[in-house]
N, C-alpha and C. Protein backbone atom coordinates (compact mmCIF):
# COMPACT_ATOMS: atom_id res chain seq x y z
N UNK A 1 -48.39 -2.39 126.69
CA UNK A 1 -49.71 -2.86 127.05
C UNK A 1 -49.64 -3.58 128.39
N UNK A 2 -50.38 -3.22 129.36
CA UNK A 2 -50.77 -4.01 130.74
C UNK A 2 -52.20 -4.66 130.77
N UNK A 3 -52.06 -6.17 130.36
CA UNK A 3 -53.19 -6.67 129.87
C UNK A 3 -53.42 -7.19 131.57
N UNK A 4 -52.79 -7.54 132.35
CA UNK A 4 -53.31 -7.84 133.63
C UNK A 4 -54.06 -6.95 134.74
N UNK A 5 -54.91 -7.17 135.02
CA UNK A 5 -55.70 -5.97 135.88
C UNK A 5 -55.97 -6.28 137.31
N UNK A 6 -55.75 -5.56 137.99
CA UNK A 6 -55.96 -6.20 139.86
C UNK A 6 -57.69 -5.56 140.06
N UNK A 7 -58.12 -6.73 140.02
CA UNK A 7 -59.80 -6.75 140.69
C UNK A 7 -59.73 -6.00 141.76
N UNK A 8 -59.23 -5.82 142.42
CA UNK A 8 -59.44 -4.86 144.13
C UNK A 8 -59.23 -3.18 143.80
N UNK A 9 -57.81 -2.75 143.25
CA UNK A 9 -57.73 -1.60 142.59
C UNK A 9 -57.36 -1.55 141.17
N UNK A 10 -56.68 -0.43 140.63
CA UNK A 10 -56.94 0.25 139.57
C UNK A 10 -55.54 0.07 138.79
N UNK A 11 -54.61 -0.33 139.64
CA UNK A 11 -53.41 -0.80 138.91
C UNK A 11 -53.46 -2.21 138.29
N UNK A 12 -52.60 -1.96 137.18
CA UNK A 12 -52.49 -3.02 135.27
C UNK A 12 -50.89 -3.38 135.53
N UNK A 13 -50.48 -4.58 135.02
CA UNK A 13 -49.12 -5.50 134.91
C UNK A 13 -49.41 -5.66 133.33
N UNK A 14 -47.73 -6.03 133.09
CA UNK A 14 -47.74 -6.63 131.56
C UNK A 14 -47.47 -8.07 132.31
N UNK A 15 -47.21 -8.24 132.87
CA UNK A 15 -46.84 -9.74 133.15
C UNK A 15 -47.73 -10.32 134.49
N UNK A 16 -48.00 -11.63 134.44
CA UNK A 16 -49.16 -12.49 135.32
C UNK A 16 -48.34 -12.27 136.53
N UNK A 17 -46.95 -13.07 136.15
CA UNK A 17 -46.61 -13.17 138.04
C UNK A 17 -46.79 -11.77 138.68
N UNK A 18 -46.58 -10.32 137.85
CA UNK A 18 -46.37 -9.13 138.48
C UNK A 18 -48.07 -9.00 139.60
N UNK A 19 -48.62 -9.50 138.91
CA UNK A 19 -50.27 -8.90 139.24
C UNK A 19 -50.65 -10.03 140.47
N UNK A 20 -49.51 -11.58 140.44
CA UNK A 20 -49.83 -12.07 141.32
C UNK A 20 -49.12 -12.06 142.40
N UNK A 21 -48.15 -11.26 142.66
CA UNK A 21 -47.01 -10.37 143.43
C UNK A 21 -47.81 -9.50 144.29
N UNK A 22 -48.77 -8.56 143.34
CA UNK A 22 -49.31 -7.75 143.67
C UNK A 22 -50.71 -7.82 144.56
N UNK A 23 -51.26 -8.77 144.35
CA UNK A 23 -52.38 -9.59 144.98
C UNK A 23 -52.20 -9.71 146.58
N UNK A 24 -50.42 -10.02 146.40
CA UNK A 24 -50.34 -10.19 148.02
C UNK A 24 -50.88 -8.90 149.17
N UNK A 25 -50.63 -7.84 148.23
CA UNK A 25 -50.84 -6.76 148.83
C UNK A 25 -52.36 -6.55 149.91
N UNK A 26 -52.84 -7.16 148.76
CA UNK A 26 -54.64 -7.03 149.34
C UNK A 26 -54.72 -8.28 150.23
N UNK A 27 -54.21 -9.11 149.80
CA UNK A 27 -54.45 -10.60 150.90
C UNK A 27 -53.79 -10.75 152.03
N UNK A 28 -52.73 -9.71 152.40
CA UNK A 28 -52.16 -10.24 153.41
C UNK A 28 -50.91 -10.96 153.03
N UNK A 29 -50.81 -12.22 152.18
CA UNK A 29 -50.27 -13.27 152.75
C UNK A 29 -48.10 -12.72 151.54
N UNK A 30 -47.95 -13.51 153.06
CA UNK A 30 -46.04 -13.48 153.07
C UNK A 30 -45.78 -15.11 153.42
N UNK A 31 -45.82 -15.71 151.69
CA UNK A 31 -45.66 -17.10 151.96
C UNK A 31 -43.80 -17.27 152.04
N UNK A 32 -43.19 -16.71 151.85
CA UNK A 32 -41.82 -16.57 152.52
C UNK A 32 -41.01 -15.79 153.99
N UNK A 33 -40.90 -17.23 154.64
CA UNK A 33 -40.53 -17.10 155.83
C UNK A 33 -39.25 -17.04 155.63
N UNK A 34 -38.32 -16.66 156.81
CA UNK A 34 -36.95 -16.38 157.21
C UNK A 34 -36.95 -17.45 158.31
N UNK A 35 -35.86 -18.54 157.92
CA UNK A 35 -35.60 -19.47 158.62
C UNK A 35 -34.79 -18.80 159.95
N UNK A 36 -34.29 -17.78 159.85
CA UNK A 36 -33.37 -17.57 160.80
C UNK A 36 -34.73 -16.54 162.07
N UNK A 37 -35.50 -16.17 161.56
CA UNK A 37 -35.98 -15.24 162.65
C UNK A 37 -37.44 -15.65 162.65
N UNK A 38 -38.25 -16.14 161.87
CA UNK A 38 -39.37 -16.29 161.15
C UNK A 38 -40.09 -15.09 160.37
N UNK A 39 -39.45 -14.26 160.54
CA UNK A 39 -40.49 -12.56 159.87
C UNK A 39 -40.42 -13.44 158.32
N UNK A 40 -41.89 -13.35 157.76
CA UNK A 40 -42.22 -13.65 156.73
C UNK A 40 -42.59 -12.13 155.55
N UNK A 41 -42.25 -12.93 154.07
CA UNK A 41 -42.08 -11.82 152.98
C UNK A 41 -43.62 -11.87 151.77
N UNK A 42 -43.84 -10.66 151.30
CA UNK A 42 -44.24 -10.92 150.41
C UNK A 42 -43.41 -11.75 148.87
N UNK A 43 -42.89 -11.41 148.90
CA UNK A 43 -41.70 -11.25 147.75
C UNK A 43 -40.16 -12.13 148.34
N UNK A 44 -40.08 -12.85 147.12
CA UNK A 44 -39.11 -13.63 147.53
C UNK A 44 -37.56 -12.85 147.67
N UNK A 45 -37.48 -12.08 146.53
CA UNK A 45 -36.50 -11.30 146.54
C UNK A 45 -36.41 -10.03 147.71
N UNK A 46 -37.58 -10.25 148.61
CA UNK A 46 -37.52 -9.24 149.99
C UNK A 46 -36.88 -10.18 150.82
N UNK A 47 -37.35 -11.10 150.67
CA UNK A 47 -36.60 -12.44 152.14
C UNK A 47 -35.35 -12.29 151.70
N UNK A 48 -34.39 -12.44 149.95
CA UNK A 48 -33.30 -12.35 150.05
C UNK A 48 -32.62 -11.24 150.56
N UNK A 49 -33.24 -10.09 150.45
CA UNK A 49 -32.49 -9.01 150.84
C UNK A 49 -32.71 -8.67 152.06
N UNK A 50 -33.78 -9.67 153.42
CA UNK A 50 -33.50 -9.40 154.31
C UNK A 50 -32.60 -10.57 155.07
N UNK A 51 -32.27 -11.57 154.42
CA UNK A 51 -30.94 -12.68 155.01
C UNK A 51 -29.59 -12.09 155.57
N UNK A 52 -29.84 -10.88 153.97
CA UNK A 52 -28.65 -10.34 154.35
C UNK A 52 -28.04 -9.71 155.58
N UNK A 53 -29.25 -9.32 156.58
CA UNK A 53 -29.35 -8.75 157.63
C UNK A 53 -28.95 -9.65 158.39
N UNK A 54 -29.07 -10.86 158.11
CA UNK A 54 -28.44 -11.99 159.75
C UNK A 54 -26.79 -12.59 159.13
N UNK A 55 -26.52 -12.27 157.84
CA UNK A 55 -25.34 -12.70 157.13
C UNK A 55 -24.35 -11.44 157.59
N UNK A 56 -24.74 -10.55 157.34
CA UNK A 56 -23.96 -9.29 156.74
C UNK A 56 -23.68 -9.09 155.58
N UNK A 57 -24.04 -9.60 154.53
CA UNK A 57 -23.51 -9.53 153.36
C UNK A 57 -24.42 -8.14 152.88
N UNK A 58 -23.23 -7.54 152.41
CA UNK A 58 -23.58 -6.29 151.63
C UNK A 58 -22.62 -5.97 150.02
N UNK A 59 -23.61 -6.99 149.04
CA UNK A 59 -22.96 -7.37 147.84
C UNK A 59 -22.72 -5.85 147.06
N UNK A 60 -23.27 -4.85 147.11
CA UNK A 60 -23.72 -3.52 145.99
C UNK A 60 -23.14 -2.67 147.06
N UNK A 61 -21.72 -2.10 146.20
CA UNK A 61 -20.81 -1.06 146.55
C UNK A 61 -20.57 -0.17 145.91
N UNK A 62 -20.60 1.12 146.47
CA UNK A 62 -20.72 2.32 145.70
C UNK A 62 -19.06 2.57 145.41
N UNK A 63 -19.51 2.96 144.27
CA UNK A 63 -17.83 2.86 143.42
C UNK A 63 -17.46 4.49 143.95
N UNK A 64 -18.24 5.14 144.51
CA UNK A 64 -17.42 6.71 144.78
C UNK A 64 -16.86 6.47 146.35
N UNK A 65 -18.04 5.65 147.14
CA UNK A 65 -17.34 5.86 148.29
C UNK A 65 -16.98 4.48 149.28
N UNK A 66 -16.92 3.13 148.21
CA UNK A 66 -16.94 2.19 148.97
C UNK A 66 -17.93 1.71 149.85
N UNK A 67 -19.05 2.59 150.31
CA UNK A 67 -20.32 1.81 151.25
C UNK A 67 -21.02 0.32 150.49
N UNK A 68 -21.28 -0.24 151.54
CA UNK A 68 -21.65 -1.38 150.53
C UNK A 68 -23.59 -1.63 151.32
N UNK A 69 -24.35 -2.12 150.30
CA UNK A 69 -25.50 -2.16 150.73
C UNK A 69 -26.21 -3.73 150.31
N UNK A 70 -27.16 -3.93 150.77
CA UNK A 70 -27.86 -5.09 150.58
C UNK A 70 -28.46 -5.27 149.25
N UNK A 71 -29.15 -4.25 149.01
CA UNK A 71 -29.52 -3.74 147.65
C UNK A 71 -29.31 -3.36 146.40
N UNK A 72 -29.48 -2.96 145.49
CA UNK A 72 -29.21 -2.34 144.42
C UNK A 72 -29.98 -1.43 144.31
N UNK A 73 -31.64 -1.35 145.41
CA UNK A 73 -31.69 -0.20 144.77
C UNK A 73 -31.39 0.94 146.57
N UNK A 74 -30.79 0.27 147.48
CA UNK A 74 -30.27 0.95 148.18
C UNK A 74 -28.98 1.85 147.97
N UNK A 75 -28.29 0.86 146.85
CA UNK A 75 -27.28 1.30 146.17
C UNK A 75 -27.60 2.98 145.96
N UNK A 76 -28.60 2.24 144.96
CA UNK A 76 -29.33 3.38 143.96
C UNK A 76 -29.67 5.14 144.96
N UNK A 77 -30.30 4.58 145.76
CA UNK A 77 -30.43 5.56 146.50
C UNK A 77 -29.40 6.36 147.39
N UNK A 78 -28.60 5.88 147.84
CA UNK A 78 -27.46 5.91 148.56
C UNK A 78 -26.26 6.92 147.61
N UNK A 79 -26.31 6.62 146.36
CA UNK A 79 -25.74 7.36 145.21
C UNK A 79 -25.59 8.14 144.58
N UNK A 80 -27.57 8.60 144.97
CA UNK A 80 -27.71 10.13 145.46
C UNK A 80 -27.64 11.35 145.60
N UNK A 81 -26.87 10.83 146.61
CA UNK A 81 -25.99 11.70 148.08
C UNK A 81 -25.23 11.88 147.21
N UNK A 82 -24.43 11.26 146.43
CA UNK A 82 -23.01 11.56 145.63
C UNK A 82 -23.45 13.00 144.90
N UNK A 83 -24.27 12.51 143.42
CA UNK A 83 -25.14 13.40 142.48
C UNK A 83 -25.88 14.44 142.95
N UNK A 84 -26.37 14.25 144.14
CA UNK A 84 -27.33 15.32 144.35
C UNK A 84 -28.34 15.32 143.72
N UNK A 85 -28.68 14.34 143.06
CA UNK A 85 -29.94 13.63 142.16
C UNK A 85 -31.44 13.88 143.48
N UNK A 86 -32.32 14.99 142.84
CA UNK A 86 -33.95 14.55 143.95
C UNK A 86 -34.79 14.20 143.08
N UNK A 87 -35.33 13.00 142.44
CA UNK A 87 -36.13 13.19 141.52
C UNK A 87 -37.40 13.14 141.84
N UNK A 88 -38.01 13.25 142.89
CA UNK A 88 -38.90 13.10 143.71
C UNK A 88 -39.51 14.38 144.09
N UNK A 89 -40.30 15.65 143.32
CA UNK A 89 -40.26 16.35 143.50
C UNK A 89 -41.97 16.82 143.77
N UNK A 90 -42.39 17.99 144.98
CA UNK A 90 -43.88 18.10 145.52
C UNK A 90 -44.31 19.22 144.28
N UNK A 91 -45.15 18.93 143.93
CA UNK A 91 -46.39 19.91 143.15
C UNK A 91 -46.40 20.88 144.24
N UNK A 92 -46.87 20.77 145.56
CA UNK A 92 -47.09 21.54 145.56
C UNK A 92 -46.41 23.14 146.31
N UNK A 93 -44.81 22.65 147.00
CA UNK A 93 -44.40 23.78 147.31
C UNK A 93 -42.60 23.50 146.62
N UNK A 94 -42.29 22.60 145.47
CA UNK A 94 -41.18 22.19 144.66
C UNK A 94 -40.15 21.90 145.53
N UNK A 95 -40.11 21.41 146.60
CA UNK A 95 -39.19 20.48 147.29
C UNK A 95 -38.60 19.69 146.55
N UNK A 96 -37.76 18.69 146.83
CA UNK A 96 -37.31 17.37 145.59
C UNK A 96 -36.39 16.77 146.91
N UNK A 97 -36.90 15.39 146.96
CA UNK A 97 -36.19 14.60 147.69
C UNK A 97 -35.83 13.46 146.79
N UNK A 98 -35.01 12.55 147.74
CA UNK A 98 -33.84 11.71 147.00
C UNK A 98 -34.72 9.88 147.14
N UNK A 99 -36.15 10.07 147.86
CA UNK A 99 -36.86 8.79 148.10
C UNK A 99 -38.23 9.16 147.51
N UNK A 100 -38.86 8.16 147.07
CA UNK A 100 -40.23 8.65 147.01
C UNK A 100 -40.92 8.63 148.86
N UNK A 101 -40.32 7.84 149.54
CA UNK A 101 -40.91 7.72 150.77
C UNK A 101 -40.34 9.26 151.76
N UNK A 102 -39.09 9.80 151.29
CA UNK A 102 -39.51 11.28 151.78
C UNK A 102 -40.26 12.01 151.57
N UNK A 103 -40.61 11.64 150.20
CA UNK A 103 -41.55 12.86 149.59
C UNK A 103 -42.73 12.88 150.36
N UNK A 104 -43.80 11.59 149.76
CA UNK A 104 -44.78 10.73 150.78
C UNK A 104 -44.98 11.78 152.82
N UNK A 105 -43.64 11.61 153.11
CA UNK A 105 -43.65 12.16 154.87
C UNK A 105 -43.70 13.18 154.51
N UNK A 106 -43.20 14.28 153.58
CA UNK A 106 -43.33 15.48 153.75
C UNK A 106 -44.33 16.33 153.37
């Protein structure tokens, strides 16, 4: 059950903070800044994973080939490449890419 509903569009949360995560979307606002550059986040867990960019830290390592990423779900994606996994696939001419954001460009 997604008892939370976003007044602006048509997408439902089971949980409050999700829908107030989601709010940011329509408002604009990225109340998390990056002390090191100022680029501000929606999402707190986006500011952490972009620190990593002035740290270097790349905690999530792919156990086939050693790359290491900021993410988990860069991981995820990155892993892929290993599997040959596209689950991302077009209705309408059956392509299958490995992002939803390839799919999206193509």
């Amino acid at each position: 059950e997604r008892p939370f509903h976003c007044p602006d569009c048509s997408k439902a949360f089971r949980m409050k903070f999700s829908l107030i995560t989601h709010l940011r979307i329509h408002s604009g606002a990225r109340p998390y800044e990056c002390p090191e550059c100022g680029k501000s986040f929606a999402q707190s867990s986006t500011l952490t994973a972009h620190l990593r960019t002035h740290t270097g830290e790349r905690p999530y390592e792919c156990a086939e080939c050693g790359e290491g990423f900021r993410t988990s779900s860069e991981l995820t994606i990155h892993q892929r490449k290993h599997t040959g996994e596209r689950p991302f696939e077009c209705v309408e001419c059956g392509n299958s890419y490995r992002t939803r954001s390839h799919l999206n460009r193509h």
